[in-house]
Protein backbone atom coordinates (compact mmCIF):
# COMPACT_ATOMS: atom_id res chain seq x y z
CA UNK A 1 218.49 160.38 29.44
CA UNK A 2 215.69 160.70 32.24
CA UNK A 3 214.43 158.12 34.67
CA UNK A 4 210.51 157.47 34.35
CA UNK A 5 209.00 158.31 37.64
CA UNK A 6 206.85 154.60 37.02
CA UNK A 7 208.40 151.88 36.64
CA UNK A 8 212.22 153.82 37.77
CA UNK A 9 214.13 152.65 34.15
CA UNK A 10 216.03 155.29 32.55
CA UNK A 11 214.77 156.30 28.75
CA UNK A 12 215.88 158.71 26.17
CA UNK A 13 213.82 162.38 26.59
CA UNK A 14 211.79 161.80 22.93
CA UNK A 15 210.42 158.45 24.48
CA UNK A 16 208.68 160.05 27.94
CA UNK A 17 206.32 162.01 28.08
CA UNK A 18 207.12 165.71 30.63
CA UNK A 19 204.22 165.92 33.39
CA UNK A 20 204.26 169.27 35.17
CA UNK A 21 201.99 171.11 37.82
CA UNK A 22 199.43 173.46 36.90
CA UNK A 23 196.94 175.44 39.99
CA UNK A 24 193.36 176.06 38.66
CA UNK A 25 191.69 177.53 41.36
CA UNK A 26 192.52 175.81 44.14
CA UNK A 27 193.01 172.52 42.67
CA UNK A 28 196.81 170.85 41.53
CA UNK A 29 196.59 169.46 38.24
CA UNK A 30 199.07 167.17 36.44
CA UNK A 31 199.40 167.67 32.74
CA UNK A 32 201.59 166.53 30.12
CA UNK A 33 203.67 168.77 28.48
CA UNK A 34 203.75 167.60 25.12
CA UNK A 35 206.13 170.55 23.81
CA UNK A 36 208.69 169.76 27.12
CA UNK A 37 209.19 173.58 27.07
CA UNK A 38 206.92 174.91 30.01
CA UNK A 39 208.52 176.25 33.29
CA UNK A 40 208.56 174.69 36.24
CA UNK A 41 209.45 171.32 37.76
CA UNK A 42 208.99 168.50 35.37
CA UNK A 43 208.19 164.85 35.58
CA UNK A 44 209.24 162.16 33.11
CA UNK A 45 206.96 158.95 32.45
CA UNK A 46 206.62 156.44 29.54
CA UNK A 47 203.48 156.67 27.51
CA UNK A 48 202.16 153.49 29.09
CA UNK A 49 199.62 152.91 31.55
CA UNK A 50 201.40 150.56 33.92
CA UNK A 51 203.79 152.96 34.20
CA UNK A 52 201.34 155.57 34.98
CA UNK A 53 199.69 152.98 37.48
CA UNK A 54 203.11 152.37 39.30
CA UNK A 55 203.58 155.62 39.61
CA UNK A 56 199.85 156.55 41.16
CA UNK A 57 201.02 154.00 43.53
CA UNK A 58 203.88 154.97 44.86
CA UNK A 59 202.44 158.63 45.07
CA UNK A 60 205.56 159.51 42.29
CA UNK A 61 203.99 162.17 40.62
CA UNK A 62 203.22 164.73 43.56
CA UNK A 63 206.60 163.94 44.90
CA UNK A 64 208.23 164.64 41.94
CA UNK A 65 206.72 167.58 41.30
CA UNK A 66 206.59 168.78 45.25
CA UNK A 67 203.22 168.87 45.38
CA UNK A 68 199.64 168.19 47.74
CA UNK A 69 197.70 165.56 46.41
CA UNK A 70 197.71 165.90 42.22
CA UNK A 71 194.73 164.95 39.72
CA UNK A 72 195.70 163.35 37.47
CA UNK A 73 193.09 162.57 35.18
CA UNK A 74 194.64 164.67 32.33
CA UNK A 75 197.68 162.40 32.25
CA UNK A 76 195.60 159.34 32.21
CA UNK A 77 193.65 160.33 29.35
CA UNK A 78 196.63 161.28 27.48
CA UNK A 79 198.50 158.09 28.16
CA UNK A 80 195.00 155.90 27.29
CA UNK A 81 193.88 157.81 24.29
CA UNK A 82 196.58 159.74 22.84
CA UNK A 83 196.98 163.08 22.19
CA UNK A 84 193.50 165.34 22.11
CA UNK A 85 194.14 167.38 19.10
């Protein structure tokens, strides 16, 4: 079980998607993990972009992660379109 860092309800591990932290350059990306195997911290949020909203709001994702200020366009696109094969 993991707690979605959006909307704070608990959901099995093969229902969330894994967000982690990844430097290019000097920028802080978030990206999904879609294998849930790469190191690092790790943040868990349903496919769903309300979820994805609530947690842009309450700043979830850099907090989670321990993190500046995050992009997240990456996980937006994921959660609005799918997987980018």
């Amino acid at each position: 079980m993991r707690t979605c860092v959006g909307c704070r309800e608990r959901g099995q591990r093969s229902a969330l998607l894994r967000v982690v932290r990844v430097v290019l350059g000097e920028r802080d990306l978030a990206v999904v993990d879609p294998g849930r195997d790469r190191p690092g911290r790790g943040a868990w949020l349903h496919p769903d972009p309300q979820c994805l909203d609530l947690a842009e709001r309450r700043r979830a994702l850099p907090r989670a992660l321990r993190a500046g200020p995050l992009d997240i366009a990456a996980v937006r696109q994921y959660v609005e379109e799918g997987p980018v094969d």
